[in-house]
Protein backbone atom coordinates (compact mmCIF):
# COMPACT_ATOMS: atom_id res chain seq x y z
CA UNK A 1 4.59 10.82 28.19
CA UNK A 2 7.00 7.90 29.18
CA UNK A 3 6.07 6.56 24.83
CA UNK A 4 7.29 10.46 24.30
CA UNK A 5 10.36 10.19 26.45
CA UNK A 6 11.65 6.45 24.42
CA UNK A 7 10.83 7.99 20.97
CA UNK A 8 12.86 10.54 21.69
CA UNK A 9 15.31 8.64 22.52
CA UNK A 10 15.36 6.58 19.37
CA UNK A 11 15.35 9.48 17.37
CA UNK A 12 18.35 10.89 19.12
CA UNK A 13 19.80 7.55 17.83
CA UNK A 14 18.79 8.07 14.20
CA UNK A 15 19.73 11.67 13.45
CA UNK A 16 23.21 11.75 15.48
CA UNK A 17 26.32 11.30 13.12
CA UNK A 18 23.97 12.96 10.55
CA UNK A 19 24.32 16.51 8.96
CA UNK A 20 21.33 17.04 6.54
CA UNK A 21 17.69 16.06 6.36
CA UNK A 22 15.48 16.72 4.07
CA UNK A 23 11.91 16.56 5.36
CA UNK A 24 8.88 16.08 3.09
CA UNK A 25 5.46 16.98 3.57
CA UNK A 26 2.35 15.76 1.90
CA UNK A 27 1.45 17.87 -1.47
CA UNK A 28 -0.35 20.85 -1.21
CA UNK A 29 0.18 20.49 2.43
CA UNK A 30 -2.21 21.73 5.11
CA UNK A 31 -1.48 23.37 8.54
CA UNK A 32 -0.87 19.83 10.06
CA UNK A 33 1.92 18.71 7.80
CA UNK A 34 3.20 22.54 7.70
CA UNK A 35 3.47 22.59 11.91
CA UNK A 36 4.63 18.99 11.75
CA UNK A 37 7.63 19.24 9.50
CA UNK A 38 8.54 23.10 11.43
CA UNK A 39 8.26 21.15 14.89
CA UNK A 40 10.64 18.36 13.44
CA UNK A 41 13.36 20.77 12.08
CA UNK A 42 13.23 22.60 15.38
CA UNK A 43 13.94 19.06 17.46
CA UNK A 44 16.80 17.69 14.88
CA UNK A 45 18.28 20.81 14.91
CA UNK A 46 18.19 21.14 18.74
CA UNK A 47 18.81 17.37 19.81
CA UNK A 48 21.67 16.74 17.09
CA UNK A 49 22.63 19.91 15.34
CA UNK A 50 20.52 18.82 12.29
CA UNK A 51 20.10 20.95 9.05
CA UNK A 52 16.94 20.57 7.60
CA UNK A 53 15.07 21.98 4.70
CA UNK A 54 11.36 21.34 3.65
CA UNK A 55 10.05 20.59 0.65
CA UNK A 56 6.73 19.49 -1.21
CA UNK A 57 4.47 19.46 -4.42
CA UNK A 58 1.80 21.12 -5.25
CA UNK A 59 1.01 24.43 -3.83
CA UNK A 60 -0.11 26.19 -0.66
CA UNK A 61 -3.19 27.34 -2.01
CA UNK A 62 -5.56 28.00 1.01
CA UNK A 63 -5.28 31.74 2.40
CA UNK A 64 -4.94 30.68 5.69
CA UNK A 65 -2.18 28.36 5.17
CA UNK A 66 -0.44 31.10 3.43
CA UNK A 67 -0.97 32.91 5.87
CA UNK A 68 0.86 30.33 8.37
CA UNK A 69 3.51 30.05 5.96
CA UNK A 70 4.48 33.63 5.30
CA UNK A 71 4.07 34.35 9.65
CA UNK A 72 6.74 31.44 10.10
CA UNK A 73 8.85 32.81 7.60
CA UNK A 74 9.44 29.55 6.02
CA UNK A 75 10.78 29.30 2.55
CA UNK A 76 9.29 25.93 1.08
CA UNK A 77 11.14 24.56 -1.55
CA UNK A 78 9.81 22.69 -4.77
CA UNK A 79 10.55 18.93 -4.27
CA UNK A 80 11.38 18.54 -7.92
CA UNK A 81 13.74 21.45 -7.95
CA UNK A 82 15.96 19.87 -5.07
CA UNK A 83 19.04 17.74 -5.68
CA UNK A 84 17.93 15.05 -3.23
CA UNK A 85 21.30 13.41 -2.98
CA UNK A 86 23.11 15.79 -0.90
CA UNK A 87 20.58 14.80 1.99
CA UNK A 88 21.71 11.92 4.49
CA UNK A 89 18.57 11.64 6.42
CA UNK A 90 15.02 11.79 4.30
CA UNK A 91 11.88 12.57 6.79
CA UNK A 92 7.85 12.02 5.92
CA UNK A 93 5.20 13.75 8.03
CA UNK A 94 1.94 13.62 8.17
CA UNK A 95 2.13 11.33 5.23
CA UNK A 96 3.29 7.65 4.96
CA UNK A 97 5.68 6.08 1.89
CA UNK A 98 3.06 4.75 -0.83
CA UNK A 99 -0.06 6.80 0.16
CA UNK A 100 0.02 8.57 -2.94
CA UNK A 101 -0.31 11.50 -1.59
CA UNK A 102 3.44 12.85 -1.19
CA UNK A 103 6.07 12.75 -3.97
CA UNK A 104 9.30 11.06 -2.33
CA UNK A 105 10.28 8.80 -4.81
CA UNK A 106 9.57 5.94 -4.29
CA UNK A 107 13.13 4.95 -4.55
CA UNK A 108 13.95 6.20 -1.11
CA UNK A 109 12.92 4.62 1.79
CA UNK A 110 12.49 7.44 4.61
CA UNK A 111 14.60 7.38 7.76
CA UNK A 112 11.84 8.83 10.05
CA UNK A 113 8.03 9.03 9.40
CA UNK A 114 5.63 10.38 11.83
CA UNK A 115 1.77 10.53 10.94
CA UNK A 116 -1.52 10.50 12.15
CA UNK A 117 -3.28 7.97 9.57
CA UNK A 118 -3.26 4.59 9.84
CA UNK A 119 -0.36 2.61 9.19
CA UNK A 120 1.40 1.64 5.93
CA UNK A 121 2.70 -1.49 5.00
CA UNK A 122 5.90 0.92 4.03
CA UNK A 123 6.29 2.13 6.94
CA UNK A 124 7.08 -0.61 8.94
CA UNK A 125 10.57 -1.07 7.09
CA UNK A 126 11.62 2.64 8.31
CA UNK A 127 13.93 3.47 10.73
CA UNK A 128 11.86 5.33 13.00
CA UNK A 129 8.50 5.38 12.85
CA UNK A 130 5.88 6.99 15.74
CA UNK A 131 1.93 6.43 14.06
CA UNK A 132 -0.69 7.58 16.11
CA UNK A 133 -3.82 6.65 14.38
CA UNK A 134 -6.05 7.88 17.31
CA UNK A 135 -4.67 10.94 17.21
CA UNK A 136 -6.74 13.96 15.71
CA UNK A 137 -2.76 15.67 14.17
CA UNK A 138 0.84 14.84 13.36
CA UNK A 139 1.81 17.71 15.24
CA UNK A 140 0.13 16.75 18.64
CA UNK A 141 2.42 13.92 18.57
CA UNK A 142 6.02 16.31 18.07
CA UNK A 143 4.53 18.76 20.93
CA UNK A 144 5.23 15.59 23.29
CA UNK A 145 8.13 15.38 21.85
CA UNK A 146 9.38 18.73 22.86
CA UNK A 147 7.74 18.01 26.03
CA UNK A 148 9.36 14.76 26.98
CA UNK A 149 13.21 16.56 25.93
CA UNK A 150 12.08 19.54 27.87
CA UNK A 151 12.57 22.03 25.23
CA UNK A 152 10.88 25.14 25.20
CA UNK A 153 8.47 26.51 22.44
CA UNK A 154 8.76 29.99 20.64
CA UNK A 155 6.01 32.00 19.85
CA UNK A 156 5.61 31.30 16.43
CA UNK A 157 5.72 27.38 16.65
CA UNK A 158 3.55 27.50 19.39
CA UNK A 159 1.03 29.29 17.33
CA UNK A 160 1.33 27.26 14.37
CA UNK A 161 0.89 23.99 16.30
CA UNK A 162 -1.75 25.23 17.98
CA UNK A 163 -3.56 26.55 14.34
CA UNK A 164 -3.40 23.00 13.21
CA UNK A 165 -4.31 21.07 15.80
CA UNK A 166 -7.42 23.27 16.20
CA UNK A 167 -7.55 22.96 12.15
CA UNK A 168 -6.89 19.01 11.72
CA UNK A 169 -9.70 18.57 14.31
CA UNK A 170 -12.43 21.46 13.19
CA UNK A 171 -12.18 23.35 16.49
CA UNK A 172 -11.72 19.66 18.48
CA UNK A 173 -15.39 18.73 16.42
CA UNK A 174 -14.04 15.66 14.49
CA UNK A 175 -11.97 12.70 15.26
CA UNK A 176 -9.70 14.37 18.50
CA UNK A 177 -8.00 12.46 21.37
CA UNK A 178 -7.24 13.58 24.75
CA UNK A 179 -3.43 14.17 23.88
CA UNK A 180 -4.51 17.04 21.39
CA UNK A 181 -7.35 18.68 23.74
CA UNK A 182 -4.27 18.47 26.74
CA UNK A 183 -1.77 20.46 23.87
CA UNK A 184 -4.49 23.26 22.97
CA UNK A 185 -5.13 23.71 26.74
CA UNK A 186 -1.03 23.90 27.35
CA UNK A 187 -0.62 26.10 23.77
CA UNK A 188 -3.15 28.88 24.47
CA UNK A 189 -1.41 30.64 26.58
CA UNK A 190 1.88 30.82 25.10
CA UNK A 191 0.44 31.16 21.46
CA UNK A 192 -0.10 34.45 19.77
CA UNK A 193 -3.75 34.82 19.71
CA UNK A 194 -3.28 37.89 17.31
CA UNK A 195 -1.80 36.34 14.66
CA UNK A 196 -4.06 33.04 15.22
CA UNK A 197 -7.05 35.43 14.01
CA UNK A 198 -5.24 36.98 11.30
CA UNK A 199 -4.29 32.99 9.76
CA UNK A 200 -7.75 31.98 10.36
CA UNK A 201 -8.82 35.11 8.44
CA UNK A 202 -6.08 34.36 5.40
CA UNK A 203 -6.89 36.64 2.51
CA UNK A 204 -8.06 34.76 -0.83
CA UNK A 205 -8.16 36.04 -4.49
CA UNK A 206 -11.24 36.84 -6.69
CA UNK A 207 -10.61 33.28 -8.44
CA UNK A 208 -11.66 31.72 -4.98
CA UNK A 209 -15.09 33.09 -5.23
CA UNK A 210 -15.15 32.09 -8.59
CA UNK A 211 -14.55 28.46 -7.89
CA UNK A 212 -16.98 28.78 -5.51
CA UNK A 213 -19.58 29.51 -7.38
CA UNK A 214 -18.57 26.98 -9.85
CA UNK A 215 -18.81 24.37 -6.84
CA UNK A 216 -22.48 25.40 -5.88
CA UNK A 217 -23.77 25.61 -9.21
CA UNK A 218 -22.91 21.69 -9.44
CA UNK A 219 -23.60 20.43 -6.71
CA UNK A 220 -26.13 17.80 -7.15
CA UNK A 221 -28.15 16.37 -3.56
CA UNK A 222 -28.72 12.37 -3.10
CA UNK A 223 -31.21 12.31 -0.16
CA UNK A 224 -28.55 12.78 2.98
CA UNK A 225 -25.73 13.30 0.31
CA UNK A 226 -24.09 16.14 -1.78
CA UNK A 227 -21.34 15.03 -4.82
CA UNK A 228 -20.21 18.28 -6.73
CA UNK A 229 -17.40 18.12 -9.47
CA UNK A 230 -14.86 21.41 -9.19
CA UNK A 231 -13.61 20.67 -12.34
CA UNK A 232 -9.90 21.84 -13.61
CA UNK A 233 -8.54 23.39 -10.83
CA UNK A 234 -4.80 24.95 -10.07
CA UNK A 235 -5.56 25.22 -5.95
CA UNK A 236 -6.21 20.87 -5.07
CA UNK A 237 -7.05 22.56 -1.46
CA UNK A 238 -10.70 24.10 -2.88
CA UNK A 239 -11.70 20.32 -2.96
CA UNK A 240 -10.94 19.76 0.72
CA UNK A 241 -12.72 23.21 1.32
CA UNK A 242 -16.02 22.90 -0.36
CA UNK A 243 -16.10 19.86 0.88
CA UNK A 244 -15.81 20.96 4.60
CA UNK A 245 -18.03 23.77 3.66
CA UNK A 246 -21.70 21.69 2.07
CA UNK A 247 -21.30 19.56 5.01
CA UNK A 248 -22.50 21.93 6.72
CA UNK A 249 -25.89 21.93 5.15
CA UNK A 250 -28.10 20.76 7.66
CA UNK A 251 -29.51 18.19 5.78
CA UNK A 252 -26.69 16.95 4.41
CA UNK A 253 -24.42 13.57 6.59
CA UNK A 254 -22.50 12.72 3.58
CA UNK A 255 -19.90 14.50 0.97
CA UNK A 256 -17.97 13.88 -1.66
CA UNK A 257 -16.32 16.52 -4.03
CA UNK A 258 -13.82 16.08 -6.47
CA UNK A 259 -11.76 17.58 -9.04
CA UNK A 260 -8.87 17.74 -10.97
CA UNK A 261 -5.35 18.77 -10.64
CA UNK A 262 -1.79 18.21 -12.24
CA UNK A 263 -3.50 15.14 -14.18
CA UNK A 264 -4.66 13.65 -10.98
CA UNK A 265 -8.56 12.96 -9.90
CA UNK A 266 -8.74 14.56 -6.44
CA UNK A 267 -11.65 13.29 -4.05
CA UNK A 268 -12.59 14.58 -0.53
CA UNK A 269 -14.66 13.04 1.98
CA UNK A 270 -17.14 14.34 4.78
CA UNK A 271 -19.42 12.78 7.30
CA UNK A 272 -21.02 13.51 10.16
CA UNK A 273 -22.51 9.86 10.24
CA UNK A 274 -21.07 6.89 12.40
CA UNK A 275 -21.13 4.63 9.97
CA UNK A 276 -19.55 3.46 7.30
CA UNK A 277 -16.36 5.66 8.52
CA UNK A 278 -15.13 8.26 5.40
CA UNK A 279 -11.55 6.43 5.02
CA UNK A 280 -13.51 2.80 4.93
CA UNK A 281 -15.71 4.68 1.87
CA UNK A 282 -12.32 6.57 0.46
CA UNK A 283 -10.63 2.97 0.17
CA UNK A 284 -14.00 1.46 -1.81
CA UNK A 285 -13.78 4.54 -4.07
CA UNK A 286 -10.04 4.33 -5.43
CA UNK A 287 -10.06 0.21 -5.22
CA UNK A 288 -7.71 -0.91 -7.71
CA UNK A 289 -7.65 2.62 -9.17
CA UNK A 290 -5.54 5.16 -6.87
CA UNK A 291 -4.55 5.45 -3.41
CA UNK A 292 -6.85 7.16 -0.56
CA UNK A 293 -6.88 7.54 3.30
CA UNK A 294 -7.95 9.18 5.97
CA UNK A 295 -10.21 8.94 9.16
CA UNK A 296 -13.88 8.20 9.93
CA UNK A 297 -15.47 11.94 9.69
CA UNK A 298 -12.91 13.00 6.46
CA UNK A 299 -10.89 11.46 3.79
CA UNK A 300 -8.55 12.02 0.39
CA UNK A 301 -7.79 10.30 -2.31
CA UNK A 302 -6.51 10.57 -5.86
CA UNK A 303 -6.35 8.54 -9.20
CA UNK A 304 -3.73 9.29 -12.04
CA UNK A 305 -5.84 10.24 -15.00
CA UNK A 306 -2.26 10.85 -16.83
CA UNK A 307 -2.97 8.23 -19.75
CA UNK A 308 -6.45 8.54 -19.92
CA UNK A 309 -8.60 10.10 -22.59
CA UNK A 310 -11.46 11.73 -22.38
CA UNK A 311 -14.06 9.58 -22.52
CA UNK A 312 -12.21 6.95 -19.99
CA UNK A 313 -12.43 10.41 -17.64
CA UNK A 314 -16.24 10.66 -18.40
CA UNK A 315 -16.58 6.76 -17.02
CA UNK A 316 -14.17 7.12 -14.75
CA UNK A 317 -16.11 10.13 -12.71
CA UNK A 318 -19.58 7.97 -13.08
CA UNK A 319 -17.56 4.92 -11.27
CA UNK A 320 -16.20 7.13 -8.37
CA UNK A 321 -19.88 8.70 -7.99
CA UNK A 322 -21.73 5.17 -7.73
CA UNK A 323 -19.59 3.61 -6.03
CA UNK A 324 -20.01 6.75 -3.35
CA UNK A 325 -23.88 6.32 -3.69
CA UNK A 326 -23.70 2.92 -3.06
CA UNK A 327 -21.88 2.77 -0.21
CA UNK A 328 -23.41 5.87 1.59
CA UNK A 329 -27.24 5.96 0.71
CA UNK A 330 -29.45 2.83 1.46
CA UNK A 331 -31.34 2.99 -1.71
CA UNK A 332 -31.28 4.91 -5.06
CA UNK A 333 -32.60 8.83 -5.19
CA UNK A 334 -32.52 10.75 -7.87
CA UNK A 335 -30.52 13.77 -8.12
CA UNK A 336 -31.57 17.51 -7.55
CA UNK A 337 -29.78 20.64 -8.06
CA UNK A 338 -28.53 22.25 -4.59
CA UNK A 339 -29.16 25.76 -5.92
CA UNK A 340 -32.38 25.99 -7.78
CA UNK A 341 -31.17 28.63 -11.00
């Protein structure tokens, strides 16, 4: 609490004087980055009178993140539909300057960046910077926050950080510290357990089911491994999805699904193996390619596929795939359909 109570204090010190902020969230951001940048407009607002607005790329596409988004009432802006000089202050969460995986330009250099991967060699220019890599969400670290200045939680926020923490960390199953099991145990009771169940139960369209199906029909098994190739999608959050959802095959330690989005290649990670940790595997993947991240049970990445042609896609989706198989199976196997037609 007492690293809570001086980062407050320095944050104080970077927003006061200041009358706008714009904060920026990772694209098609997930419950995490969605609690995170709410819980930061509530403090800036509260400790200097603030104005903030939110932005992204990409879309919400996940039902239950929806779901979060339309029960906060938030109205997320575009980022490329924002003037982006009339801000004074610029704000990253749960995303760091030159992951690749939020669309500041690169151009500005954020005042304040607060995430839970590990660090950037960006981020050590900013202002103010709190990175928790041991933490299991961004938004366990701004709950401290509002402990250490001693300001209370509504409903709704409370909910919402409560939804991602329990999301970032699969129920506490994956990569959680003792900070974010203390906040859940705090949260519950103050957290409105109706509305948890009706984001966990988000409502999806008939195209979900659809990509689904697409997903299973694919997916191809390496021994202890699954890869499967979504294809063109609109919604980049199916990849982290299916992904969550074929590791749960129970003879299944490693996956890696992919597809692609707003001329991007978009790769997931999942392991319930100690070793080699997902974000070490993520980095080997996109090596002098794209950017990637993450932490040792899950990971993203993504590789511009803007210039390439077809053919460079072809080889560039067989490189990505061996180098996974390499690095995750301890000799070759040959591949077999996960759903026998």
């Amino acid at each position: 609490m007492e690293k809570a109570k001086s980062k407050i204090e320095q944050l104080k010190a970077v927003l006061q004087g200041h009358k706008t902020m714009l904060i920026v969230m990772q694209d098609d951001p997930d419950p995490d980055s969605i609690a995170a940048a709410v819980a930061l407009r509530k403090l800036a607002n509260t400790l200097a009178e603030v104005q903030c607005s939110i932005a992204h790329s990409g879309t919400v596409g996940r039902g239950e993140n929806r779901a979060l988004v339309k029960y906060l009432g938030l109205n997320l802006r575009p980022l490329d539909q924002i003037d982006l000089t009339i801000f004074e202050l610029y704000a990253l969460v749960d995303t760091q300057p030159g992951t690749g995986n939020n669309s500041l330009p690169a151009t500005i250099e954020p005042d304040i960046v607060i995430d839970h991967h590990p660090c950037r060699r960006l981020t050590r220019h900013c202002r103010f910077t709190d990175i928790r890599s041991h933490y299991g969400a961004t938004v366990t670290i701004l709950y401290e926050y509002f402990k250490a200045a001693q300001i209370k939680l509504d409903t709704p926020l409370a909910t919402a950080i409560l939804y991602a923490i329990r999301s970032d960390t699969q129920d506490l199953g994956r990569d959680v510290s003792r900070a974010d099991i203390q906040a859940l145990t705090e949260l519950f009771p103050i957290a409105n357990l109706r509305m948890l169940s009706a984001i966990q139960r988000g409502k999806v369209g008939r195209d979900y089911f659809q990509m689904l199906a697409d997903a299973l029909k694919h997916a191809r098994v390496y021994g202890n491994a699954i890869v499967t190739n979504l294809g063109a999608i609109e919604n980049a959050d199916m990849i982290a999805e299916v992904a969550d959802l074929l590791l749960r095959d129970d003879l299944t330690n490693w996956v890696m699904v992919y597809g692609f989005c707003r001329d991007t290649l978009r790769i997931s990670l999942r392991t319930d193996a100690e070793q080699p940790p997902a974000d070490k595997v993520m980095h080997h993947l996109v090596a002098r390619k794209g950017t990637g991240g993450g932490h040792p049970s899950y990971a993203g990445g993504q590789i511009s596929t803007k210039d390439l042609t077809p053919n460079q896609i072809v080889r560039l989706e067989k490189l990505i795939t061996s180098r996974f198989l390499k690095a995750v199976l301890t000799e070759p196997v040959k591949p077999k359909c996960l759903i026998c037609h």
